[in-house]
N, C-alpha and C. Protein backbone atom coordinates (compact mmCIF):
# COMPACT_ATOMS: atom_id res chain seq x y z
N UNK A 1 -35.97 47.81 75.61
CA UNK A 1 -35.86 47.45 74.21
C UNK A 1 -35.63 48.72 73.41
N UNK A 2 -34.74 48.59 72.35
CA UNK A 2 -34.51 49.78 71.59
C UNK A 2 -35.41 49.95 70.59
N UNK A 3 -35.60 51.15 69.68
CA UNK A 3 -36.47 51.01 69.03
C UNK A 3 -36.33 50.75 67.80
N UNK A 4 -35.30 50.33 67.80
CA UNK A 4 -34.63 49.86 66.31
C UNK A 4 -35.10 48.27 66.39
N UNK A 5 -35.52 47.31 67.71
CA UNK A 5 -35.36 46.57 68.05
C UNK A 5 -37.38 46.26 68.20
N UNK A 6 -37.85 47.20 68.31
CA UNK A 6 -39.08 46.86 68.24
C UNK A 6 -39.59 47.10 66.53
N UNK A 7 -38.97 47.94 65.73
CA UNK A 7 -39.05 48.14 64.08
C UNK A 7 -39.01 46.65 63.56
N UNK A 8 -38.17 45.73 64.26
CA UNK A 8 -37.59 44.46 63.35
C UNK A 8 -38.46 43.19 63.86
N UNK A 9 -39.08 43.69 65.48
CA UNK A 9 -40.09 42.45 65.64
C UNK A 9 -41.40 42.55 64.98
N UNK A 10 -42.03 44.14 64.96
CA UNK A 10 -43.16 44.78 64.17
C UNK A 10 -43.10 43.96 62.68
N UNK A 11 -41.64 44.05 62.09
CA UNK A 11 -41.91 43.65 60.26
C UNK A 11 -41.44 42.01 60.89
N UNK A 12 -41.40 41.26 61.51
CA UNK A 12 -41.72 39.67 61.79
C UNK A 12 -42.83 39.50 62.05
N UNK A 13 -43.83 40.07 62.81
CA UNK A 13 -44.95 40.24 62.90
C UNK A 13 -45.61 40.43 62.05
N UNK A 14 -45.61 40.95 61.09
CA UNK A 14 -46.36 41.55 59.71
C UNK A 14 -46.28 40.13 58.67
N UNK A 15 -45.11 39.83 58.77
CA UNK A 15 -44.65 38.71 57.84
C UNK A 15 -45.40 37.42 58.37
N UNK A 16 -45.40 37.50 59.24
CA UNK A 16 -45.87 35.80 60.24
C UNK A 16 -47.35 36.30 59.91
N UNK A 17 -47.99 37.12 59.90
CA UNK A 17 -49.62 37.22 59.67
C UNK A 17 -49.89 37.17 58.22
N UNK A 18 -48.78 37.25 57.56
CA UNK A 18 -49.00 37.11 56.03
C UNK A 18 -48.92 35.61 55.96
N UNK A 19 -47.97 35.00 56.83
CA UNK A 19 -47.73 33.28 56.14
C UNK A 19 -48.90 32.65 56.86
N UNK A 20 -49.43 33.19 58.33
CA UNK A 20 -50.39 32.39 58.65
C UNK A 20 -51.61 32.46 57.91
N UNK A 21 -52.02 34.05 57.43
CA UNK A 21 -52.74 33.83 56.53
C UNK A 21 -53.12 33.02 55.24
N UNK A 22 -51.98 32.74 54.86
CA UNK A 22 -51.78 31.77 53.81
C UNK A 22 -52.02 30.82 53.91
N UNK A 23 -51.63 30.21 54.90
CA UNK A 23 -51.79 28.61 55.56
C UNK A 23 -53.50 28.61 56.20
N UNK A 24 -54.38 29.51 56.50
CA UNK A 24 -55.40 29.86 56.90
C UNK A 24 -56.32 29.24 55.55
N UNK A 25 -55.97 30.06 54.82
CA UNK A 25 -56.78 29.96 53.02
C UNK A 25 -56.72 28.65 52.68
N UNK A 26 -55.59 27.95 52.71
CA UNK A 26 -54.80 26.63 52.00
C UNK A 26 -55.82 25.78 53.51
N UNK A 27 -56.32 26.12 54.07
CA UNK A 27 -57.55 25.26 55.44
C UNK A 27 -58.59 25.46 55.48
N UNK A 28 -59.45 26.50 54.11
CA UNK A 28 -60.31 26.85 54.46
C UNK A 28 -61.46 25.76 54.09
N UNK A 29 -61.21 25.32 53.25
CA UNK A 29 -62.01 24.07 52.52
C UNK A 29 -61.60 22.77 51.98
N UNK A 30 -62.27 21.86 52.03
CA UNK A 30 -61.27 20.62 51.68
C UNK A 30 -62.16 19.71 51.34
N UNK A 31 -61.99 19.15 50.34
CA UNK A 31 -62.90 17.86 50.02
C UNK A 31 -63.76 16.97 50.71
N UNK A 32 -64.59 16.70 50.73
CA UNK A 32 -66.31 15.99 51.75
C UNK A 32 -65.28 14.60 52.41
N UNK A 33 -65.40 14.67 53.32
CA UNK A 33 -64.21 13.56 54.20
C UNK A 33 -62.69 13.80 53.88
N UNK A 34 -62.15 14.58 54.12
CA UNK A 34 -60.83 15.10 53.83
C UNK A 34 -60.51 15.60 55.15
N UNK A 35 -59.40 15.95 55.89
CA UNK A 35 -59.40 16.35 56.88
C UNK A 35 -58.11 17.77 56.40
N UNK A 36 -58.25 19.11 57.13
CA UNK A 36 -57.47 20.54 56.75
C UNK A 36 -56.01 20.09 57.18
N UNK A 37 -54.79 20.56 56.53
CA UNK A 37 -53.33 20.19 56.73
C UNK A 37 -53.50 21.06 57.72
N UNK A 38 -54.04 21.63 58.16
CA UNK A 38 -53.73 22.22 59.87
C UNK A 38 -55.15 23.09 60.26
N UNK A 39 -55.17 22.68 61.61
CA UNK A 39 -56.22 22.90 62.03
C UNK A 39 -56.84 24.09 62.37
N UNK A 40 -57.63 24.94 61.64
CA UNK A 40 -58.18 26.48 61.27
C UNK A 40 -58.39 27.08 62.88
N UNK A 41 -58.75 26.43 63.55
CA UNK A 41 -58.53 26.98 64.87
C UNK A 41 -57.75 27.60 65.20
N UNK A 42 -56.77 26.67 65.59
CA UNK A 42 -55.21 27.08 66.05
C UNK A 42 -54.34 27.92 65.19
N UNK A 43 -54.84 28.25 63.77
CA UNK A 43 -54.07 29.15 63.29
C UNK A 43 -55.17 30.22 63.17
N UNK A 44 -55.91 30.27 63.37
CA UNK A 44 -57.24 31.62 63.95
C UNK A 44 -56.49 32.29 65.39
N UNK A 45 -56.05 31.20 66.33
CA UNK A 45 -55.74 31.90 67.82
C UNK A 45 -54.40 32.27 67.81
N UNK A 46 -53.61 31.78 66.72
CA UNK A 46 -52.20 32.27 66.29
C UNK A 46 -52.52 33.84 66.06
N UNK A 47 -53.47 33.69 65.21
CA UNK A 47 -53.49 35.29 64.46
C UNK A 47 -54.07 36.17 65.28
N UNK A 48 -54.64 35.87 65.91
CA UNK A 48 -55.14 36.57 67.17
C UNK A 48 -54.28 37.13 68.19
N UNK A 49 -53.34 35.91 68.24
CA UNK A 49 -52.00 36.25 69.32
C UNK A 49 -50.75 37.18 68.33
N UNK A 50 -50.81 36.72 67.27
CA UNK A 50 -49.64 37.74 66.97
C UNK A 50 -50.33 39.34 66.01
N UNK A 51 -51.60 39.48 65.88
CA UNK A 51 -52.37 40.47 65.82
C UNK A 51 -52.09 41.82 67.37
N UNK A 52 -52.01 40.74 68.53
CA UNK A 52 -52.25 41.57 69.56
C UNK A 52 -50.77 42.16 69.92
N UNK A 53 -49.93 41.04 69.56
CA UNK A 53 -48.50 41.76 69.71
C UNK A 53 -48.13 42.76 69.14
N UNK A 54 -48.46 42.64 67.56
CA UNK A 54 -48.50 43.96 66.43
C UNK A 54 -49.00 45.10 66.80
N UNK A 55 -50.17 45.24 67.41
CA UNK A 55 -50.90 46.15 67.52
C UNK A 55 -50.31 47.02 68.94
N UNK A 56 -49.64 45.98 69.88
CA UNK A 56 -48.77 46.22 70.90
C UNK A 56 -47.37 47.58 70.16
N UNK A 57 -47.01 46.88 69.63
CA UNK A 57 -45.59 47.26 69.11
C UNK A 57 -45.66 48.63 68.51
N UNK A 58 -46.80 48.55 67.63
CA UNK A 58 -47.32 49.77 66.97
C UNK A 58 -47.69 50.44 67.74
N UNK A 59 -48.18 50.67 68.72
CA UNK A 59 -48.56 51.64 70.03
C UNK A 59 -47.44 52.11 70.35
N UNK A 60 -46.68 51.23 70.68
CA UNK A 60 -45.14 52.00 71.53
C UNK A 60 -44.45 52.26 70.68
N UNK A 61 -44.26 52.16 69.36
CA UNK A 61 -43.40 52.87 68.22
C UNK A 61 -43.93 53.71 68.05
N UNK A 62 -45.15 54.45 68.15
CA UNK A 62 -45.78 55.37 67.80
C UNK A 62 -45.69 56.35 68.50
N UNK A 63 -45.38 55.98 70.01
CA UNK A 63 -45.71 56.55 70.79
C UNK A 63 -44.34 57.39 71.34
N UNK A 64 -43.36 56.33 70.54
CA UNK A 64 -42.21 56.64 71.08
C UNK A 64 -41.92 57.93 69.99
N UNK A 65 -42.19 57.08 68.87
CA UNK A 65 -41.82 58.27 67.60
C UNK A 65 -42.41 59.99 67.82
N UNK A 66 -43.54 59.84 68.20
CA UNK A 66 -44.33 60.67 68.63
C UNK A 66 -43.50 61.99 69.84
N UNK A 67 -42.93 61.02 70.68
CA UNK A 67 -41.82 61.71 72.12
C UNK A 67 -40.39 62.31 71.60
N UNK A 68 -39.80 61.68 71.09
CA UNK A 68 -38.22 61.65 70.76
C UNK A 68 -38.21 62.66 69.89
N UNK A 69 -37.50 63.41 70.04
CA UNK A 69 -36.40 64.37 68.96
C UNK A 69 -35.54 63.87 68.27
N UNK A 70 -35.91 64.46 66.70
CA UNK A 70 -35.40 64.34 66.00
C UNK A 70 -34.39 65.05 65.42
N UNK A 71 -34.73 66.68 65.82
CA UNK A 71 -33.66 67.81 66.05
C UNK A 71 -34.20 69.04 66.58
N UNK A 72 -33.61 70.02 66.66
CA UNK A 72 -34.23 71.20 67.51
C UNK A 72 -36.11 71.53 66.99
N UNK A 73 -35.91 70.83 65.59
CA UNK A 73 -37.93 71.31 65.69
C UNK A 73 -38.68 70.68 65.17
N UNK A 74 -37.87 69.18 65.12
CA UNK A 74 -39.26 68.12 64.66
C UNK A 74 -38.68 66.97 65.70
N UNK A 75 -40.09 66.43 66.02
CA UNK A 75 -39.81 65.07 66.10
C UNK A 75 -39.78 63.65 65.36
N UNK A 76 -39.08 62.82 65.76
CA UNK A 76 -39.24 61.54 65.27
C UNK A 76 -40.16 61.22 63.59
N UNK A 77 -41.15 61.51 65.05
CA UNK A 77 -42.30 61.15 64.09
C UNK A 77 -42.83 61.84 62.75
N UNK A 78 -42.22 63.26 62.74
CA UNK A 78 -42.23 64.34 62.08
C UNK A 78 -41.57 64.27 60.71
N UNK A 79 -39.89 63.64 61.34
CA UNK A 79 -38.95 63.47 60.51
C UNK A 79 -39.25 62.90 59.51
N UNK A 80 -39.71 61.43 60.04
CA UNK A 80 -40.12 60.08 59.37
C UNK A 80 -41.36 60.60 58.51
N UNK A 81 -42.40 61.39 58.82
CA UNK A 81 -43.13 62.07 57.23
C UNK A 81 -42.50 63.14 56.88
N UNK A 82 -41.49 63.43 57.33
CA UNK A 82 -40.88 64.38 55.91
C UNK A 82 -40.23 63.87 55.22
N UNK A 83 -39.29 62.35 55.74
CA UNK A 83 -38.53 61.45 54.40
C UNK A 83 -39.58 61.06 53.91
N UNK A 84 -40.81 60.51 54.31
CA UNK A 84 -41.53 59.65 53.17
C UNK A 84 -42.08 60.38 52.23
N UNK A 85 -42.46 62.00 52.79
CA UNK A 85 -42.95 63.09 51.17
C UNK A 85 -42.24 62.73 50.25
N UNK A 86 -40.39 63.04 50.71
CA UNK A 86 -39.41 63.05 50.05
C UNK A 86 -39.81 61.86 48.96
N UNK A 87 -39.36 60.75 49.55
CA UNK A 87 -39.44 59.55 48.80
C UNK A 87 -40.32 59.67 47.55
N UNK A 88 -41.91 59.75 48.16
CA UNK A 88 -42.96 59.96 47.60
C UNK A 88 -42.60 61.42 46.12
N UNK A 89 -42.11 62.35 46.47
CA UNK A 89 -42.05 63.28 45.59
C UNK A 89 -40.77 63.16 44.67
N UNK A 90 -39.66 62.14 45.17
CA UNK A 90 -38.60 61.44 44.34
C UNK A 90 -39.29 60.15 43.52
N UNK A 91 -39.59 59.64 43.71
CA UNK A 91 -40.55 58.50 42.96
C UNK A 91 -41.46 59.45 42.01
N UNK A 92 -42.07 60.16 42.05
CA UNK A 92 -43.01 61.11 41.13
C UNK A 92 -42.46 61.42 39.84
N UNK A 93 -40.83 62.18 40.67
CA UNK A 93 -40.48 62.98 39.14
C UNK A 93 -38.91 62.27 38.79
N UNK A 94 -39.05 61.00 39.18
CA UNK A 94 -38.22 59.81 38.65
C UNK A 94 -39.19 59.09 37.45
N UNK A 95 -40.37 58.90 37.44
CA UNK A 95 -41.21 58.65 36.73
C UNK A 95 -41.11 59.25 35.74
N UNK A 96 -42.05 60.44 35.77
CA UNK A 96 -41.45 61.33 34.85
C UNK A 96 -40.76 61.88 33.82
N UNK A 97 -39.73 61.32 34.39
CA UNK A 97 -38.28 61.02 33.67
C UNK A 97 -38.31 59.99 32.55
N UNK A 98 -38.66 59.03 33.34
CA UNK A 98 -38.56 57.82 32.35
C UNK A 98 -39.84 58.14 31.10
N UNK A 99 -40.68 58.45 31.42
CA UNK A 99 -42.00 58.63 30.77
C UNK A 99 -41.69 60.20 29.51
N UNK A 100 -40.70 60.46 29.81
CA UNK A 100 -40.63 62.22 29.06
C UNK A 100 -39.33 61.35 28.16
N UNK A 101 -38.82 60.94 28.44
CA UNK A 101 -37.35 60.03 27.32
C UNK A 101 -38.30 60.00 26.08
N UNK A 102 -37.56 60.38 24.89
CA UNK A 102 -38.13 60.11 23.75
C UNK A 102 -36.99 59.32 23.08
N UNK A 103 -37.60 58.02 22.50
CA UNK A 103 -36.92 57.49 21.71
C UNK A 103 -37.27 57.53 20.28
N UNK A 104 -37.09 57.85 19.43
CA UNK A 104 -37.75 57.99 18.13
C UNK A 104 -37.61 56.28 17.43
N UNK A 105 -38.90 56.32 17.09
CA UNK A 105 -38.45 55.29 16.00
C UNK A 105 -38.85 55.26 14.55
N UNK A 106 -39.00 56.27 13.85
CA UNK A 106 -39.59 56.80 12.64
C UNK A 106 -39.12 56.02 12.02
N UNK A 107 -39.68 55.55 11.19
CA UNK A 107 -39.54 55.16 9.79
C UNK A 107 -39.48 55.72 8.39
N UNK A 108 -40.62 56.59 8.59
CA UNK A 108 -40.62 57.75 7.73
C UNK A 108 -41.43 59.08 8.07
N UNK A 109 -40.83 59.78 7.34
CA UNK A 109 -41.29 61.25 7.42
C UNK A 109 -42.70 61.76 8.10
N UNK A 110 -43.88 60.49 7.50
CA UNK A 110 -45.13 61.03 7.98
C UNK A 110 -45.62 60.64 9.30
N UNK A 111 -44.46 59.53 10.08
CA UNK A 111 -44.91 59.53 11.15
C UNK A 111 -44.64 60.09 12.00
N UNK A 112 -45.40 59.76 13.15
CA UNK A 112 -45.69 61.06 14.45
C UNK A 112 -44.46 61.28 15.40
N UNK A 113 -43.98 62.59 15.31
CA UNK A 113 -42.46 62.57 16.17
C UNK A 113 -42.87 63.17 17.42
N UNK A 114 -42.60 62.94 18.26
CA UNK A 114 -42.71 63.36 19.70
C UNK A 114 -41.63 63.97 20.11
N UNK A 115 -41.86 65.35 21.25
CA UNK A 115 -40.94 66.03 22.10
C UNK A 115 -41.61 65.92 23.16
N UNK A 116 -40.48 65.90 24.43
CA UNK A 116 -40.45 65.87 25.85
C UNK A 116 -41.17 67.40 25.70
N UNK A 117 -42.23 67.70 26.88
CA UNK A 117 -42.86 68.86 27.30
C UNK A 117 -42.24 69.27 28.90
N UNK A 118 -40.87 68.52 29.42
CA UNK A 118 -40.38 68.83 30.49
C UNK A 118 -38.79 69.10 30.71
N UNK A 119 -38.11 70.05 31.07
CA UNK A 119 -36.44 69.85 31.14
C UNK A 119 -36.06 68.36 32.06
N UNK A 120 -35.82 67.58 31.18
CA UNK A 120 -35.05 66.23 32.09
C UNK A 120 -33.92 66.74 32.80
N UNK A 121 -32.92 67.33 32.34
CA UNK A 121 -31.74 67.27 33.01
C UNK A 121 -32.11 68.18 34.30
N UNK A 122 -32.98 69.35 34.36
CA UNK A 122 -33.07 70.04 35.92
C UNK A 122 -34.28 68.98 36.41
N UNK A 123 -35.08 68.46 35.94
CA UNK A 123 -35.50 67.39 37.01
C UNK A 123 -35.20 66.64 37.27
N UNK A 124 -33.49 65.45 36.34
CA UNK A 124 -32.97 64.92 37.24
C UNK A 124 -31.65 65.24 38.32
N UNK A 125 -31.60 66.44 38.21
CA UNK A 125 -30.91 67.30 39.38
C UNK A 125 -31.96 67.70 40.80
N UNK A 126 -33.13 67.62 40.34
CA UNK A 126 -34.21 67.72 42.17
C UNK A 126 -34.25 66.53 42.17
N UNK A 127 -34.24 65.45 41.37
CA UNK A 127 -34.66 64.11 41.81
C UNK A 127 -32.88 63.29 42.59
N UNK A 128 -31.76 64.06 41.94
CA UNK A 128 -30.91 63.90 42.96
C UNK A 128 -30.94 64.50 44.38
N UNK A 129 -31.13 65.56 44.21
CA UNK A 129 -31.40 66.86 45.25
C UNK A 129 -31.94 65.72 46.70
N UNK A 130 -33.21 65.11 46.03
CA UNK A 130 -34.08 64.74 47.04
C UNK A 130 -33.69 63.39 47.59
N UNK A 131 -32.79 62.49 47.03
CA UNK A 131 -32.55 61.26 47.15
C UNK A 131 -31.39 61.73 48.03
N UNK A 132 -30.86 62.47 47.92
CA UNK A 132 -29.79 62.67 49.16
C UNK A 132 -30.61 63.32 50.44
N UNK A 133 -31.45 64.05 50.44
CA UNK A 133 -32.01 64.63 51.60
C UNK A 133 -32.72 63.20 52.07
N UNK A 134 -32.97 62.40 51.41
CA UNK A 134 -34.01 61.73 51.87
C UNK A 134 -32.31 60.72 52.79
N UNK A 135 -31.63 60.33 52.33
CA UNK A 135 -30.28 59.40 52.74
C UNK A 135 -30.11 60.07 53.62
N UNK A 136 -29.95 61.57 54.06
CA UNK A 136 -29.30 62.49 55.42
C UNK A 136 -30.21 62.31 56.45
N UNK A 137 -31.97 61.96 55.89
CA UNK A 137 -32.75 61.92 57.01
C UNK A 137 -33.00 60.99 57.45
N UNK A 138 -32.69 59.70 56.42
CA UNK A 138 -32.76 58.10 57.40
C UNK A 138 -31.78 57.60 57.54
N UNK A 139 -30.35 58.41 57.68
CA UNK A 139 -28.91 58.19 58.29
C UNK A 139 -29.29 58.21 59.91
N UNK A 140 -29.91 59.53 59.89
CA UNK A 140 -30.31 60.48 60.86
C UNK A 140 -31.26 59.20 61.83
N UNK A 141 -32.05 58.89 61.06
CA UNK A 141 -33.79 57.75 61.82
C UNK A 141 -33.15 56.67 62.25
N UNK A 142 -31.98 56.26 61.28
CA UNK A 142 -31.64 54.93 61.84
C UNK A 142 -30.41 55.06 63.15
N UNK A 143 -29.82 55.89 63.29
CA UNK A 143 -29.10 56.53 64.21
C UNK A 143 -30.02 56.63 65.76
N UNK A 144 -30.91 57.33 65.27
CA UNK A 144 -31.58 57.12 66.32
C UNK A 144 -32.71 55.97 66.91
N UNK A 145 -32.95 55.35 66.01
CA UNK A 145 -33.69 54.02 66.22
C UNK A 145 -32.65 53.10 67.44
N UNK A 146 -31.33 53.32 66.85
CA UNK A 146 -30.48 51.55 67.54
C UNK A 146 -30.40 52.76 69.09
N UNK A 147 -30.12 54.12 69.10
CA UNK A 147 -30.05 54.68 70.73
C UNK A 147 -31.40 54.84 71.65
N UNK A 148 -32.01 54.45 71.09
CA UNK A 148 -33.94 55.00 71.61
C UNK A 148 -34.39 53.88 72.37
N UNK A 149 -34.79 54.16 73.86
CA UNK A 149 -35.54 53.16 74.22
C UNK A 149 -36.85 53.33 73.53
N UNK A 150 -37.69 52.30 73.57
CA UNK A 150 -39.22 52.40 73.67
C UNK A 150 -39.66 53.00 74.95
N UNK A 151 -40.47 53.91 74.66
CA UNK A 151 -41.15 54.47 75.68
C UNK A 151 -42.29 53.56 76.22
C-alpha cells in the first residue's frame, strides 16, 4: 500500500468515528418504553473496530514518515513539521494583516483616528514568501506520498 493510500483510509477513518459517534449520542437515551434507532452495542464494537484500524494506520504512517527521505537532511517526517510551522507562521501574520488595515470612519474631528503600528506591504511579501515555500514543500510530500510504500 502506498502511503498516499494509507493518508486517505486514516481521514475515512476519522470521519466514520465522527458519524458513528453521532449516531452513538442520537442512542444514548430514549423515552421509558421507546426502543434506540440503533443498537448502542453494535455501534460501541464499530468504534472499537474502526478505532483499532486508525490507530493501525497511524503507526505505519508514522513510522513510515519517520524512515523516508525527504531530501539530503530531513526526513518525511521532518519536512511535514517544517510545512506546518510554515502554515502556522503564514496564518499568524495573514492575521495581522487583516487586523493592522485601518479603515477610518470619522465623522468628525474629535474622534479617535487610528494608525497601523506594522509595515503591511513587507509583511505581505513574507506572508507570500511563506505560502510558496509552504506549496514547494507539499508539491514535494505529495510526490512522495503516491511513490512510498508503507513500511
Amino acid at each position: 500500500m502506498k502511503l498516499a493510500e494509507a493518508l486517505i483510509q486514516r481521514s475515512d477513518c476519522k470521519k466514520r468515528l465522527e458519524q458513528l459517534s453521532d449516531r452513538l449520542i442520537k442512542c444514548a437515551k430514549v423515552q421509558e418504553g421507546d426502543n434506540p434507532p440503533e443498537s448502542p452495542k453494535e455501534l460501541l464494537e464499530e468504534i472499537e473496530h474502526v478505532t483499532k484500524e486508525l490507530e493501525n494506520l497511524i503507526i505505519l504512517i508514522n513510522r513510515t514518515n519517520s524512515t523516508v527521505k525527504y531530501d539530503d537532511n530531513l526526513t518525511l517526517s521532518e519536512a511535514l513539521t517544517k510545512r506546518d510551522t510554515i502554515w502556522t507562521k503564514r496564518s499568524i501574520l495573514k492575521n495581522l494583516i487583516e487586523n493592522a488595515r485601518i479603515t477610518q470612519n470619522r465623522y468628525s474631528k474629535s474622534e479617535v483616528r487610528f494608525q497601523s503600528t506594522v509595515n503591511i506591504s513587507q509583511i505581505q511579501n513574507e506572508v507570500d514568501r511563506l505560502a510558496k515555500e509552504f506549496r514547494v514543500i507539499d508539491t514535494k510530500v505529495q510526490g512522495i506520498n503516491w511513490t512510498t510504500n508503507l513500511v
